[in-house]
Protein backbone atom coordinates (compact mmCIF):
# COMPACT_ATOMS: atom_id res chain seq x y z
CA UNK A 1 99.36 47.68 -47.35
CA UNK A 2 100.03 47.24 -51.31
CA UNK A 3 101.76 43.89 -51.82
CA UNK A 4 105.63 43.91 -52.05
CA UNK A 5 105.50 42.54 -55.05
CA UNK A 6 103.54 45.76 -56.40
CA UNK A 7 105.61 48.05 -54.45
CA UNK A 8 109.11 46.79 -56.32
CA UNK A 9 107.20 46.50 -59.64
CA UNK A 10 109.62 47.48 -62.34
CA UNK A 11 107.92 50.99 -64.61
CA UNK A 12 110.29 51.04 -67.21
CA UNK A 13 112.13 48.20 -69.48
CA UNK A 14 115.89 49.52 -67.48
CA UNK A 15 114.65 48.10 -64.57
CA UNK A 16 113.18 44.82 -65.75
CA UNK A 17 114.52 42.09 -64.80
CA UNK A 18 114.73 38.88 -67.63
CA UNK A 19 113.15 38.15 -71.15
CA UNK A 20 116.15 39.40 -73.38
CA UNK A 21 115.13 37.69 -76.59
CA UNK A 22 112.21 40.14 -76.19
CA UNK A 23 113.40 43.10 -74.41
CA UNK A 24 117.16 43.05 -75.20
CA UNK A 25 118.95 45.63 -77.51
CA UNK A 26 116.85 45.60 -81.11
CA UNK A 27 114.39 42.97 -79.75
CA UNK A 28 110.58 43.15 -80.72
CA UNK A 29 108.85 44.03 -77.88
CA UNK A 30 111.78 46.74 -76.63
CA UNK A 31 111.73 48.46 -80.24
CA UNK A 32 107.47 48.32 -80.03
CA UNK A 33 107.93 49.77 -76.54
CA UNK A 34 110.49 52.47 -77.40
CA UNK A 35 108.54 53.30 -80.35
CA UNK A 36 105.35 53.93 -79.03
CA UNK A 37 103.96 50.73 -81.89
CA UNK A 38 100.37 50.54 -80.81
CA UNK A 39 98.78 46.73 -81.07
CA UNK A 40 97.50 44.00 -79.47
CA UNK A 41 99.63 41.07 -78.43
CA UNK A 42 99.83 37.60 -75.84
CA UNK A 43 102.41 37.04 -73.70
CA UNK A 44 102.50 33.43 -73.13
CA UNK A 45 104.73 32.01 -69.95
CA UNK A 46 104.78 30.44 -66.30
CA UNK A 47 103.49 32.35 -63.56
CA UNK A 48 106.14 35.35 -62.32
CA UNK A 49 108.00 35.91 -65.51
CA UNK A 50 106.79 39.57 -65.59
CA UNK A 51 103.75 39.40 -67.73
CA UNK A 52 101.98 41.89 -66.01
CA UNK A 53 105.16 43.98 -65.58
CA UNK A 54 105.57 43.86 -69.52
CA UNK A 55 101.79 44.76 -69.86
CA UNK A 56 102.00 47.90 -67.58
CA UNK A 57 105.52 49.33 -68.68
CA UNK A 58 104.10 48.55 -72.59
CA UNK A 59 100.95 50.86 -71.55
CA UNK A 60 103.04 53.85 -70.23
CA UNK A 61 105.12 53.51 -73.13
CA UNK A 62 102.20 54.36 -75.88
CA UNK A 63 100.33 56.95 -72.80
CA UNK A 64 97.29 54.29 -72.85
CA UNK A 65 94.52 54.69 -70.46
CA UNK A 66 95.64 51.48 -68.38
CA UNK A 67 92.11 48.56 -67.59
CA UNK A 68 93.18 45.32 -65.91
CA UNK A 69 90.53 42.64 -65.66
CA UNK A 70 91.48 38.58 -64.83
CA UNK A 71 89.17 36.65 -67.01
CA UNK A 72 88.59 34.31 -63.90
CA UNK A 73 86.18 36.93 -62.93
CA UNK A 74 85.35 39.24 -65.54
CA UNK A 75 82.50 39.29 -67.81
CA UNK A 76 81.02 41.08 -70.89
CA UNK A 77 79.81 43.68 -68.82
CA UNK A 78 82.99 44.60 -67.42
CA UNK A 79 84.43 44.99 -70.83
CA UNK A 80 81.11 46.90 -72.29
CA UNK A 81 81.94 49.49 -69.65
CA UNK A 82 85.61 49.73 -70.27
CA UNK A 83 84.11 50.53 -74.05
CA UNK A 84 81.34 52.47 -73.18
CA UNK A 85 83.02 54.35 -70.77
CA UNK A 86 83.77 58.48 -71.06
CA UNK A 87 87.91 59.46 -71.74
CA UNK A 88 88.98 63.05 -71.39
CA UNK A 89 91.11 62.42 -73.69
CA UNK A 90 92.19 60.56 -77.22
CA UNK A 91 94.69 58.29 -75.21
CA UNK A 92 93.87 54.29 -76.27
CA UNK A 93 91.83 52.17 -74.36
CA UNK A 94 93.83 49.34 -73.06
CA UNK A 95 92.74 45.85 -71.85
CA UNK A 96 95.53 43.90 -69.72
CA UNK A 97 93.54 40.67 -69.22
CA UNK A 98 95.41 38.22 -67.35
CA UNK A 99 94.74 33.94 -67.86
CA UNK A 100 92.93 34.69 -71.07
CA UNK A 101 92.36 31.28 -71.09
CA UNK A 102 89.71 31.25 -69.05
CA UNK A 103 87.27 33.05 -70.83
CA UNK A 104 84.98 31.45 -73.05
CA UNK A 105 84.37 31.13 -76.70
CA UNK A 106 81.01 33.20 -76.52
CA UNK A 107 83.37 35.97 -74.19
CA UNK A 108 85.98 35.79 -76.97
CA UNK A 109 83.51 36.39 -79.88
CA UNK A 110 82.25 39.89 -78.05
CA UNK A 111 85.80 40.93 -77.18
CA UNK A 112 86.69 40.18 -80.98
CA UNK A 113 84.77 43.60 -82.50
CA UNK A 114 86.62 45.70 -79.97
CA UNK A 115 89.83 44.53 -81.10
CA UNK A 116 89.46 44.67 -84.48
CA UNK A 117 87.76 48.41 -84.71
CA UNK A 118 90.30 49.43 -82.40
CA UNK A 119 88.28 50.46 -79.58
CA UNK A 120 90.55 48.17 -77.17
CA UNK A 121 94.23 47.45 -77.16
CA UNK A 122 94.26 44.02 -75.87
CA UNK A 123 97.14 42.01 -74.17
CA UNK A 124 96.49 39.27 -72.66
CA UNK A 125 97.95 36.70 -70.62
CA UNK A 126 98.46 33.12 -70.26
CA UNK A 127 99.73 30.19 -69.23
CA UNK A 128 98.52 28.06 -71.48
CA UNK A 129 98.88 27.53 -75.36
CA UNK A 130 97.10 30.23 -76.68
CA UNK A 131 96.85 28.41 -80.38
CA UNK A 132 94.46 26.18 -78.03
CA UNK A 133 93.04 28.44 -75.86
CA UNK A 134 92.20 31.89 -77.90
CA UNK A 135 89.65 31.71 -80.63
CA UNK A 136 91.51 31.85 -84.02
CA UNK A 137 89.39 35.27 -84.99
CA UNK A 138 90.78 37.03 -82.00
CA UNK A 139 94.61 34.82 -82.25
CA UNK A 140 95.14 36.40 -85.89
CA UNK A 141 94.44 39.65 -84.72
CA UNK A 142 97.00 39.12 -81.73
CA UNK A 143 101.09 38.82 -81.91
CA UNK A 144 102.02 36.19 -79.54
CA UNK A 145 105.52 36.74 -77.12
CA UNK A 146 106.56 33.62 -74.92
CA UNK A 147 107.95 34.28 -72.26
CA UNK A 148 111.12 31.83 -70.72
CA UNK A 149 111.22 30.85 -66.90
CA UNK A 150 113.72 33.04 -65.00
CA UNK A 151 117.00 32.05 -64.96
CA UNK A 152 118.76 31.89 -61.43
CA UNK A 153 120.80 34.69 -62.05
CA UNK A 154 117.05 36.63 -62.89
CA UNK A 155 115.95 35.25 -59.14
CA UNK A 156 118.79 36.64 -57.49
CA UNK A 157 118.43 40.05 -59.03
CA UNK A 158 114.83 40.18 -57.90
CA UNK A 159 115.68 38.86 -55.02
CA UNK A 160 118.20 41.17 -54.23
CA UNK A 161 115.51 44.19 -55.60
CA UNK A 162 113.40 43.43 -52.56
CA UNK A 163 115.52 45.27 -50.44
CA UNK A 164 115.91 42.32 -47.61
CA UNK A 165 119.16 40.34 -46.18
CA UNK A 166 119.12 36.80 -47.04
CA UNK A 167 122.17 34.72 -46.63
CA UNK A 168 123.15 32.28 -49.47
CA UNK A 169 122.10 29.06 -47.88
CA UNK A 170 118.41 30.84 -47.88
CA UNK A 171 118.48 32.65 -50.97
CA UNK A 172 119.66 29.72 -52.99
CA UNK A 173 116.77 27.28 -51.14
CA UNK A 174 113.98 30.32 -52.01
CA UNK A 175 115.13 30.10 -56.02
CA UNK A 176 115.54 26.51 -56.33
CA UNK A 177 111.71 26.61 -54.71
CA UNK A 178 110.48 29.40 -56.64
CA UNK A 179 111.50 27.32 -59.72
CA UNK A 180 111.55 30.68 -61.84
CA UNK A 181 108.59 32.13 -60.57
CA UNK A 182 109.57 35.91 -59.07
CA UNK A 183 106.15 36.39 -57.95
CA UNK A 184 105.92 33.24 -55.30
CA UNK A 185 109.62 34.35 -54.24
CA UNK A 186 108.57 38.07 -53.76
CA UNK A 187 105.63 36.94 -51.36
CA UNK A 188 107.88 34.01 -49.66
CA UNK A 189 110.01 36.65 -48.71
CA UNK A 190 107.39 38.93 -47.48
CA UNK A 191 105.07 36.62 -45.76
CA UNK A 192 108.38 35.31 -43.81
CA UNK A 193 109.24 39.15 -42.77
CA UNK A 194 105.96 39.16 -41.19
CA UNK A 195 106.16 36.18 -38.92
CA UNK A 196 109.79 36.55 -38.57
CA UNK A 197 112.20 39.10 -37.61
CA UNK A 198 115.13 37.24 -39.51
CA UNK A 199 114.76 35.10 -43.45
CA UNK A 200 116.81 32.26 -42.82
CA UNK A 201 116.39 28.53 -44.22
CA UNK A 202 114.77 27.92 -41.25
CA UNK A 203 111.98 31.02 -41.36
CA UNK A 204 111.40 30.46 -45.03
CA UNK A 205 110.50 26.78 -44.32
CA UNK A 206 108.06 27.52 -41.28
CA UNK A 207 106.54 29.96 -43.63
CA UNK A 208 106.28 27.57 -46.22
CA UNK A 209 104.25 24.88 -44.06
CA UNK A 210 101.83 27.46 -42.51
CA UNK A 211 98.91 28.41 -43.95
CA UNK A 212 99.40 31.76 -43.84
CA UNK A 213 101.00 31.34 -47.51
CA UNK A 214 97.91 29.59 -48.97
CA UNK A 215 96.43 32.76 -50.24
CA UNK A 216 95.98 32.14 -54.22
CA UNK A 217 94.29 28.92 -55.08
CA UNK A 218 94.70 29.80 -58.89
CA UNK A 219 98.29 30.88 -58.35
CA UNK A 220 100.84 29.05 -57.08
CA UNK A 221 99.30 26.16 -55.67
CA UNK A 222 97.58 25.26 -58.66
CA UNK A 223 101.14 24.49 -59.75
CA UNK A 224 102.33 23.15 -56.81
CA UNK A 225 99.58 20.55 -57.34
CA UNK A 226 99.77 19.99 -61.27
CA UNK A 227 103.69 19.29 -60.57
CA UNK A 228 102.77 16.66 -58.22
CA UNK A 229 100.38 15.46 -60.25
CA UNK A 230 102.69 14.63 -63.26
CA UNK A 231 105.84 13.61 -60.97
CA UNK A 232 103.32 11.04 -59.45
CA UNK A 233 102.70 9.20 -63.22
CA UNK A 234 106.49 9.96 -63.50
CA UNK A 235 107.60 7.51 -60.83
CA UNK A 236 104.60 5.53 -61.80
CA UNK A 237 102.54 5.95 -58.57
CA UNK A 238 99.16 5.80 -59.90
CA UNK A 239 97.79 6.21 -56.31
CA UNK A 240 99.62 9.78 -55.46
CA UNK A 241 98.25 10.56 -59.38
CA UNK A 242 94.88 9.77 -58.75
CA UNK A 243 94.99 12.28 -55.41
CA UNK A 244 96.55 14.78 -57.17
CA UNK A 245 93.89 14.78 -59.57
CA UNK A 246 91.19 14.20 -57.43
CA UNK A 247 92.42 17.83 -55.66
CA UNK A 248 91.94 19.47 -59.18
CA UNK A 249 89.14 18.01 -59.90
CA UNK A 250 87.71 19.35 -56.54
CA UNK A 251 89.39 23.03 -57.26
CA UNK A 252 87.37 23.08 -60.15
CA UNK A 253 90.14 23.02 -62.56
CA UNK A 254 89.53 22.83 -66.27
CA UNK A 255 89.69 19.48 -67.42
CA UNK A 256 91.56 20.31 -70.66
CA UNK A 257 94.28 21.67 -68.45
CA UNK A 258 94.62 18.51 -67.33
CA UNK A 259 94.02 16.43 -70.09
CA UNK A 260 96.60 18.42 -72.15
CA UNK A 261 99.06 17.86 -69.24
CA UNK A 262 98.51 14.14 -69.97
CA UNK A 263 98.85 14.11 -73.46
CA UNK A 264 102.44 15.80 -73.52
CA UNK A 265 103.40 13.23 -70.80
CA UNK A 266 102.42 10.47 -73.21
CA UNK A 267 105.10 11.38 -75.45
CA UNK A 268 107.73 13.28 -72.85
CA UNK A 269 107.88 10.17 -70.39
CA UNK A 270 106.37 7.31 -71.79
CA UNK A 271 107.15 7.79 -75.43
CA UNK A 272 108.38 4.53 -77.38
CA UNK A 273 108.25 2.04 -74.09
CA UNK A 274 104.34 2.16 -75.27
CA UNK A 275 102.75 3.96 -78.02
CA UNK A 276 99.23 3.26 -77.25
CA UNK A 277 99.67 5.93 -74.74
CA UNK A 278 99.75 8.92 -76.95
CA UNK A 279 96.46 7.12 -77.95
CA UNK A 280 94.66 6.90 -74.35
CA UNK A 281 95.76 10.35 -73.98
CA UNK A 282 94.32 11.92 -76.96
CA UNK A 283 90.92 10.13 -76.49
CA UNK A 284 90.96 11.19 -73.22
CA UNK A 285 91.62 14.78 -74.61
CA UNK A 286 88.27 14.12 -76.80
CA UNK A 287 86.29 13.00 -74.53
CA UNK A 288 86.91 15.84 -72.08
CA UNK A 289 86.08 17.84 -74.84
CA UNK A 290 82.99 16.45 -75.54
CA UNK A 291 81.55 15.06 -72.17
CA UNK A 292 82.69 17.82 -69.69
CA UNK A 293 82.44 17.73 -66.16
CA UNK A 294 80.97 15.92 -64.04
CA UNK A 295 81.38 12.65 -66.25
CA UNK A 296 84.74 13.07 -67.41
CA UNK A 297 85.75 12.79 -63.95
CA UNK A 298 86.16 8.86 -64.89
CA UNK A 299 87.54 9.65 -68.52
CA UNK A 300 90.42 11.26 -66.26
CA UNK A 301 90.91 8.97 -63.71
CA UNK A 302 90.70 6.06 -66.63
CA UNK A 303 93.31 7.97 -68.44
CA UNK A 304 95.72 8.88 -65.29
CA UNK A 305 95.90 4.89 -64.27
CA UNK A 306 96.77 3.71 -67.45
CA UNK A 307 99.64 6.63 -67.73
CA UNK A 308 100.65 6.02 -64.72
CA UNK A 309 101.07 2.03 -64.77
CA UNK A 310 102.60 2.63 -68.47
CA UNK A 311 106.45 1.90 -68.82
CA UNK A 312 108.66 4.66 -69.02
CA UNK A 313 111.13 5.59 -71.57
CA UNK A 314 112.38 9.27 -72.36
CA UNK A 315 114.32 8.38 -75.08
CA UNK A 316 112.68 10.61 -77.81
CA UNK A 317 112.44 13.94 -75.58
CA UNK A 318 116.12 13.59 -74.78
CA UNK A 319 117.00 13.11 -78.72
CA UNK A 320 114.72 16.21 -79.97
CA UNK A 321 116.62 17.74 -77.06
CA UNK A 322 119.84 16.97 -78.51
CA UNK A 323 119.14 17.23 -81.96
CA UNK A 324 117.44 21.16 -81.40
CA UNK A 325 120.47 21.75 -79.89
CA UNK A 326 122.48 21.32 -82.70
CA UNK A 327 119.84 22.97 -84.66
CA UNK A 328 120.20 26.21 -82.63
CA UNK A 329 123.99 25.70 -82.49
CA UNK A 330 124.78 25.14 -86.52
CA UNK A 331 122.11 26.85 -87.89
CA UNK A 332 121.44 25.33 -91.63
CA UNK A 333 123.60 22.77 -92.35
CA UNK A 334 123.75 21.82 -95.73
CA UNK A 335 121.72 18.56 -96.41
CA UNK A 336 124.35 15.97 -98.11
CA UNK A 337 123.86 15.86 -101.86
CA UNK A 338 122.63 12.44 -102.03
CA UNK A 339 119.50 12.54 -100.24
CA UNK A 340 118.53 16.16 -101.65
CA UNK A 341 115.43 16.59 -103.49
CA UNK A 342 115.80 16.21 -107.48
CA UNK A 343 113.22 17.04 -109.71
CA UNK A 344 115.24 17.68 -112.71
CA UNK A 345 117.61 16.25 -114.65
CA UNK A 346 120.40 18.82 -114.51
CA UNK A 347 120.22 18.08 -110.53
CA UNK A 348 120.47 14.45 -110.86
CA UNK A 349 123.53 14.55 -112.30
CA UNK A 350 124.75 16.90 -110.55
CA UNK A 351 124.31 14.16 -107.56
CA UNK A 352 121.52 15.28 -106.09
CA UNK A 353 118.82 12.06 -104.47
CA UNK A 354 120.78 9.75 -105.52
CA UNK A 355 120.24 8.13 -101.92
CA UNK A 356 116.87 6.77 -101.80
CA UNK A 357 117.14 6.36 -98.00
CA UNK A 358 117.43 2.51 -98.16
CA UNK A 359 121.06 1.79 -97.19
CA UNK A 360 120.72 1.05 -92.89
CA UNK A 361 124.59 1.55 -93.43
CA UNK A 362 124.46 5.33 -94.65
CA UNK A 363 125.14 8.39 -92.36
CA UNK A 364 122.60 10.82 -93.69
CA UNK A 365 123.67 13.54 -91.54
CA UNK A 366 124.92 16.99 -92.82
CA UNK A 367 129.03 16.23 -93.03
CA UNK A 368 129.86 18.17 -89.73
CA UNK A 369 127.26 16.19 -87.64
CA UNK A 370 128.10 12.69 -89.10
CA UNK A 371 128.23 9.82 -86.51
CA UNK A 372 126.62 12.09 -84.14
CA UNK A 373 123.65 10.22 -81.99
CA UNK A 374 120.89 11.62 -80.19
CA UNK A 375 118.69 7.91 -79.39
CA UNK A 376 120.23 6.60 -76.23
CA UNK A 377 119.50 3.15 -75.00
CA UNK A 378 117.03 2.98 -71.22
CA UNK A 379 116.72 6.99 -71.16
């Protein structure tokens, strides 16, 4: 039987469900879609924010000939025959290939020609940074769309969408553990209504702990485990960490996954309580790079111990938190007069720089931010 997940698949942008800074009234990717624009794009988000949905409602919208390869997989021959292969009509080619990531430089370099002749509409799909992960010949022939994590309210529309009773105890414990992912909700649900003839709390759970959910070792579990991984240096408990990793390692993640993962932690949870550890990170980051597996095995595990036993302090990712914000909120402030860039006369006395930056005193904020802090003390 086709997966629920297919069956309640959204086909056109009324139905879809989230991504309003993209799909909303006058946004790029509705006006593209309603339009008929034809190019190649990313989308960039977490699993189950509608990638694919996007993809395949984007593809009706321009009357492509629809191909949909994962790059786990897929090849250069499977592409060479999407090319080579015989349309009965004019209708573009297009190429949804989901994690994008995955494939190699030398894969990138043969899908590049395809691209840029035109021959293939591409969109692919990640989860990862694409400025990392996507050669830069093939990125600046690509727009990229992020895509946000559903919101709650998104969940509970989808949820609702399925077509099955949940009470609110159980639909509120299915989004809080779906953590914005529609897709692992969707097959929660369905899994459940096959061992079950009710979705309560209580179903959901049982399903949760059999193994009758463990169906996608790229898919939701790999998240389940990366999430561990990082709460486990979190709470500095370098012993969970090293498990955690050890069960990538052994899934045959990509160490650059991971190494990236510890690089952002460096800086997100460890940040000023020690420095060094945006330095451990980054050479760890190079030598994954450069040694690959099965050596870097130790590069990792020398990397996750020091992270781990590393003091904590969140202070700077709470104040960029703060302080974008107030970006987003007051747009362009202007810059007080004082500590503006001179580089004539006519502007220095006109009070412009006359603040070197010196004076510990001085508020240099824009006038309707002044006093305003974003550094707190043991966050």
């Amino acid at each position: 039987m086709e997966p629920l997940a297919n069956r309640i698949r959204p086909l056109t942008l009324d139905d879809y469900v989230g991504q309003l800074h993209l799909v909303g009234e006058g946004k790029p990717l509705r006006l593209a879609i309603e339009q008929g624009h034809v190019f190649s794009f990313v989308l960039w988000g977490t699993p189950g924010t509608g990638k694919t949905t996007l993809a395949r409602i984007y593809a009706n919208a321009i009357n492509a000939e629809f191909h949909e390869l994962s790059a786990v997989s897929a090849g250069k021959e499977d592409i060479r025959r999407i090319v080579s292969s015989r349309s009965l009509d004019s209708r573009p080619k297009l190429l949804f290939l989901d994690e994008i990531h995955r494939f190699n430089k030398a894969q990138q370099d043969f899908l590049l020609p395809f691209v840029e002749n035109g021959q293939l509409v591409l969109i692919g799909a990640t989860t990862e940074n694409p400025s990392f992960e996507v050669i830069p010949a093939l990125l600046s022939r690509l727009r990229v769309f992020v895509l946000n994590e559903l919101s709650n309210e998104d969940m509970t529309a989808i949820i609702d969408r399925t077509g099955y009773d949940l009470d609110p105890v159980a639909k509120e414990w299915l989004i809080e553990m779906a953590n914005g992912d529609a897709r692992q909700a969707i097959t929660m649900i369905e899994n459940t209504s096959r061992l079950y003839d009710q979705i309560t709390l209580e179903t959901l759970t049982e399903t949760l702990q059999s193994k009758f959910l463990r169906y996608d070792k790229k898919g939701e579990e790999h998240y389940n485990v990366i999430s561990a991984f990082i709460k486990s240096m979190r709470a500095s408990k370098p012993d969970a960490a090293m498990y955690y990793l050890a069960r990538m390692i052994e899934g045959g993640e990509d160490p650059k996954f991971i190494a990236r993962r510890m690089v952002i932690f460096a800086s997100e949870d460890i940040g000023l309580a020690q420095p060094t550890a945006l330095v451990v990170a980054n050479a760890v980051f190079r030598a994954v790079e450069t040694i690959g597996y099965p050596e870097c095995t130790l590069n990792l595990a020398h990397g996750v111990a020091y992270l781990s036993n590393a003091a904590k302090d969140r202070s700077t990712t709470n104040a960029i938190g703060k302080a974008m914000e107030d970006a987003k909120k007051y747009g362009n402030l202007p810059v007080p007069m004082k500590i503006r860039n001179a580089p004539t006369k006519l502007m220095k006395d006109l009070g412009y720089g006359q603040d070197e930056g010196n004076d510990p005193e001085a508020d240099l904020m824009p006038q309707k931010l002044r006093g305003r802090k974003y550094f707190e003390e043991n966050s």
